[in-house]
Protein backbone atom coordinates (compact mmCIF):
# COMPACT_ATOMS: atom_id res chain seq x y z
CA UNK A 1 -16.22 -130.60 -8.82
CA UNK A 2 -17.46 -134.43 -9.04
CA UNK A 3 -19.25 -135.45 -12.19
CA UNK A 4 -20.81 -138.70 -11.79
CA UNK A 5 -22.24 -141.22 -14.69
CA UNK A 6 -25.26 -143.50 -13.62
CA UNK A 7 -27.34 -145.82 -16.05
CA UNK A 8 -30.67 -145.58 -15.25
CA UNK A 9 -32.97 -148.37 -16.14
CA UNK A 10 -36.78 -147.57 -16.86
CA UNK A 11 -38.38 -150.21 -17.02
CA UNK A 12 -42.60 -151.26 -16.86
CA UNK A 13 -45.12 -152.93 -18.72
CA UNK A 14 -45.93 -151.37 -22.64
CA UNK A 15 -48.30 -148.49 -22.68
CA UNK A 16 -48.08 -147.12 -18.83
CA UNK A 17 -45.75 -143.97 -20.01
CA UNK A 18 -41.94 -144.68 -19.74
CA UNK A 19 -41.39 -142.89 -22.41
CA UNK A 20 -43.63 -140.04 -22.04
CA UNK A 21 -41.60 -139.67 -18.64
CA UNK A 22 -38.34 -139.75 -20.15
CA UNK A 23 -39.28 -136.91 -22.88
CA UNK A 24 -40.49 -134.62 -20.09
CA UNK A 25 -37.82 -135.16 -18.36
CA UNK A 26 -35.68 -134.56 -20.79
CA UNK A 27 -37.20 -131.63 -21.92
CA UNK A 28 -37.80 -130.13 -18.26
CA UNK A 29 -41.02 -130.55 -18.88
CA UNK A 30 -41.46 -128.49 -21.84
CA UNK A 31 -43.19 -130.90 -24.54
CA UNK A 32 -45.98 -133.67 -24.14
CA UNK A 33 -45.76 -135.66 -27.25
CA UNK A 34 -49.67 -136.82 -27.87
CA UNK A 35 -48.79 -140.08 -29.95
CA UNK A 36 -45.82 -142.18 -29.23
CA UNK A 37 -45.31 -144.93 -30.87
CA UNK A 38 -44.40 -148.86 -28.99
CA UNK A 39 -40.57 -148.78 -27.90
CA UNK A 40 -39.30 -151.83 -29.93
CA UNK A 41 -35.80 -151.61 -28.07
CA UNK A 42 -33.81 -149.47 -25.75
CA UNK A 43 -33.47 -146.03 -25.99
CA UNK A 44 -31.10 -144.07 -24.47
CA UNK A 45 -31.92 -140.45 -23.35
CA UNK A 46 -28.94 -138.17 -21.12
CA UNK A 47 -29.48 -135.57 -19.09
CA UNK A 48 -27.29 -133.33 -16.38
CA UNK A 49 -28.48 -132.93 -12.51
CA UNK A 50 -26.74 -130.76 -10.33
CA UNK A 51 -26.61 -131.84 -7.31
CA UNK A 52 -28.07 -129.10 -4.92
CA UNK A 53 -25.81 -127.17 -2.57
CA UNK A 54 -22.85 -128.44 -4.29
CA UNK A 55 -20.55 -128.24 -7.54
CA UNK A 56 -21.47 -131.91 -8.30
CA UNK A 57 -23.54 -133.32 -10.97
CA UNK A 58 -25.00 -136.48 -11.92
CA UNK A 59 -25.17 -137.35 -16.02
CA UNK A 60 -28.43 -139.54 -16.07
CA UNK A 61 -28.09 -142.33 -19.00
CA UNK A 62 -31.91 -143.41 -19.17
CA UNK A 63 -32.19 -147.05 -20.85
CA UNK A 64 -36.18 -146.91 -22.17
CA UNK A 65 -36.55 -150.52 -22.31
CA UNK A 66 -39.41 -151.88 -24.27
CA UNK A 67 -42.34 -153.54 -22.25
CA UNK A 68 -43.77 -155.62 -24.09
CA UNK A 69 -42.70 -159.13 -22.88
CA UNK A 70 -41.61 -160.24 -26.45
CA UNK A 71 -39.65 -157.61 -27.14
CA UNK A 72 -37.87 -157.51 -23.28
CA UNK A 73 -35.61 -160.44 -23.69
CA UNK A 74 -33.43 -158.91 -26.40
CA UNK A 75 -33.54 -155.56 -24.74
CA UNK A 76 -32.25 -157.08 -21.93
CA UNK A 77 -29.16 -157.66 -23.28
CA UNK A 78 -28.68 -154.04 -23.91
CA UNK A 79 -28.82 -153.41 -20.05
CA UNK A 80 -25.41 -153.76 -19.13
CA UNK A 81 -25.10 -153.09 -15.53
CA UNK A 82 -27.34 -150.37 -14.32
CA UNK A 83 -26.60 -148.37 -11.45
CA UNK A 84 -30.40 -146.97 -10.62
CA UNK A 85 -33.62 -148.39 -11.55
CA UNK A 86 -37.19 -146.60 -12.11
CA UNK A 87 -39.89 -148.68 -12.24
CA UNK A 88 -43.64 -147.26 -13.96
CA UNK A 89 -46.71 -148.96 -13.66
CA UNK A 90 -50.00 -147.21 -15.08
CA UNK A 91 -52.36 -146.41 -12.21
CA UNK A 92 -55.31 -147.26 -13.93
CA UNK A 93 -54.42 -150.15 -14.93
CA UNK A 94 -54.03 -152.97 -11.77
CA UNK A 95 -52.36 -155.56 -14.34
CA UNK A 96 -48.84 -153.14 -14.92
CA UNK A 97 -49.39 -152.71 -11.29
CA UNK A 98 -49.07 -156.51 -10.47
CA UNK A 99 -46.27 -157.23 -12.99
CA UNK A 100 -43.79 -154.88 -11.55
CA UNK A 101 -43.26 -158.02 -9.06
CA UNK A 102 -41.62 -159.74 -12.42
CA UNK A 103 -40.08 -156.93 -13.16
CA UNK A 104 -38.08 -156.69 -9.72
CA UNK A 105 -37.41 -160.23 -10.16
CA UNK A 106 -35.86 -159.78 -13.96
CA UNK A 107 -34.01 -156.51 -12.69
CA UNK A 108 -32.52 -158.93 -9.91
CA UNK A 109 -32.04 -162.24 -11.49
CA UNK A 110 -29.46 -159.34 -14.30
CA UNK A 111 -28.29 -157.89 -11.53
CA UNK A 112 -27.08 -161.45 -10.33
CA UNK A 113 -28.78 -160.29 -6.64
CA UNK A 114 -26.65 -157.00 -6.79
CA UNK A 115 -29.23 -154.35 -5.01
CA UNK A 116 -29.97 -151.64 -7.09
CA UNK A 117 -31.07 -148.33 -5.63
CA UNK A 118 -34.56 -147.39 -7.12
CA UNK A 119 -38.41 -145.65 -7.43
CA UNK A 120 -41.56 -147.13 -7.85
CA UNK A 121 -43.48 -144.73 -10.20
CA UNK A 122 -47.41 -144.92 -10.75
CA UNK A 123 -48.24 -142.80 -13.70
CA UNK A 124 -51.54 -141.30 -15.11
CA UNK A 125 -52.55 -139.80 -11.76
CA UNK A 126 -54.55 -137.20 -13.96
CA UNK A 127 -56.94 -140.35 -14.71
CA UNK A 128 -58.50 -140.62 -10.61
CA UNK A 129 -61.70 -141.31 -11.71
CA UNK A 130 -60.33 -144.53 -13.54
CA UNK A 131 -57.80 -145.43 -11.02
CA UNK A 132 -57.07 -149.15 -9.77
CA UNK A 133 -54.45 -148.80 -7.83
CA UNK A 134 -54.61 -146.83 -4.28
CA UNK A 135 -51.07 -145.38 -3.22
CA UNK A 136 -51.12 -146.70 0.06
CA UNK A 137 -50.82 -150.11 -1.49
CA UNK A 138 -48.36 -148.91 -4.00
CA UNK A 139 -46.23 -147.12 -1.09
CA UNK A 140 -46.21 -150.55 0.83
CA UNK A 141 -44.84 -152.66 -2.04
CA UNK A 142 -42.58 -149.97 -2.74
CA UNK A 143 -41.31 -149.70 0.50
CA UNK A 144 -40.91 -153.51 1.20
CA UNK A 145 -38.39 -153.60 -2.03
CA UNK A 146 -36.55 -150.57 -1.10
CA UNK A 147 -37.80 -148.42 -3.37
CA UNK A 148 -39.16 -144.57 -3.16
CA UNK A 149 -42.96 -143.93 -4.42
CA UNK A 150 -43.94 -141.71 -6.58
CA UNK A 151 -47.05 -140.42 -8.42
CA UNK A 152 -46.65 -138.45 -11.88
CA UNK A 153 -48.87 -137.40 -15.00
CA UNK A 154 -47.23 -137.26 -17.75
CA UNK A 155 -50.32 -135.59 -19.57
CA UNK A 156 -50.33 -132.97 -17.38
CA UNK A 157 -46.86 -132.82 -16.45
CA UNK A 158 -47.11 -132.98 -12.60
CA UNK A 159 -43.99 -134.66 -10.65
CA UNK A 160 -41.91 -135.98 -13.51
CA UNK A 161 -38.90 -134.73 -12.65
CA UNK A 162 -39.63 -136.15 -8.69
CA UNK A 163 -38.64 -139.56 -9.30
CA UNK A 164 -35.39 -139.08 -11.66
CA UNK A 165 -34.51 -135.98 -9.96
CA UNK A 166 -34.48 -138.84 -6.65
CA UNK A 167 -32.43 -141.09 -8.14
CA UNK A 168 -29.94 -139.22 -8.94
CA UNK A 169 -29.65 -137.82 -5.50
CA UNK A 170 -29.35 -141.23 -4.12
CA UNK A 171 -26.58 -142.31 -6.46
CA UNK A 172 -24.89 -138.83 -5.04
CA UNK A 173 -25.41 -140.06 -1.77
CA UNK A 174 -23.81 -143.71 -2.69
CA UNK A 175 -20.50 -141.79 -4.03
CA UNK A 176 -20.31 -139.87 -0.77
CA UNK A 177 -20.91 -142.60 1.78
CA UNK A 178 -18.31 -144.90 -0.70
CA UNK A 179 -15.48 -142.08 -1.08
CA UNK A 180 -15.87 -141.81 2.87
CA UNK A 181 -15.34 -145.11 3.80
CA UNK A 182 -12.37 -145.16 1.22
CA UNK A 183 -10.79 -142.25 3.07
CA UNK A 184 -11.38 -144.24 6.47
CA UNK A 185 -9.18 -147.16 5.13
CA UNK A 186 -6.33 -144.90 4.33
CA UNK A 187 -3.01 -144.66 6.19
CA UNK A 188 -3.64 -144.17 9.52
């Protein structure tokens, strides 16, 4: 039995539901706060995935970094090295959509070019009729920075385990592929 620790960096403009994500989450789905209030720092949130088909699990440490570009500098300090990255934009809202460019090049300029195994996550998918962003285009600029895509509503509580529940998969998956080629390199 393997229990793996990853720190999982959510990160996104302020107001397109990071939080809201992490609470489900957290909760396994259980409570939509109505009100939240602006995340002035980093907060941490922890949560246990067993991995399927296996006696393995992966503890989750979710860093809920502020997003509001005065507040991000001093959060960013709180970072440390992460190990996964979840990026939210708000689907209705092209600007968050746009800025996740900066924040792929802040994740990576911390990172000092270190690739970081992530998901692209447009929330507010309950909101069609007021979208501005089309998921093809979201899938393509997702895809061309190695991310997954995924589409969640946090108000309704559709797919917000998907992208965590991902994650943590493919930090299982890093683990494997890393303890095989460490048994490779042993005595031959």
């Amino acid at each position: 039995m393997v229990k793996l620790r990853a720190r999982c960096l959510l990160l996104g403009d302020a107001a397109v539901g990071k939080s809201c994500l992490s609470h489900i989450f957290y909760n396994d789905g259980s409570l939509f706060q109505k009100n939240y209030s602006l995340t002035t720092g980093v907060e941490l949130v922890m949560k246990c995935i067993n991995i399927p088909e296996t006696n393995d699990s992966v503890e989750l440490y979710i860093l809920d970094s502020a997003g509001k570009e005065m507040l991000v500098e001093g959060c960013e300090k709180m970072w440390g090295e992460p190990s996964l990255l979840c990026l939210v934009f708000d689907l209705t809202n092209e600007q968050s959509f746009a800025n996740c460019t900066c924040w792929m090049e802040r994740v990576q300029a911390h990172c000092k070019g270190l690739h970081v195994p992530g998901v692209l996550v447009g929330n507010k998918s309950d909101l069609s009729a007021r979208r501005e962003v089309q998921a093809s285009v979201a899938k393509e600029w997702a895809h061309s920075k190695g991310l997954e895509y995924h589409e969640t509503s946090a108000k309704e509580m559709d797919n917000c385990d998907a992208p965590l529940l991902s994650l943590a998969q493919s930090f299982y998956s890093l683990y494997q592929e890393q303890r095989e080629i460490m048994q490779n390199l042993g005595p031959g």
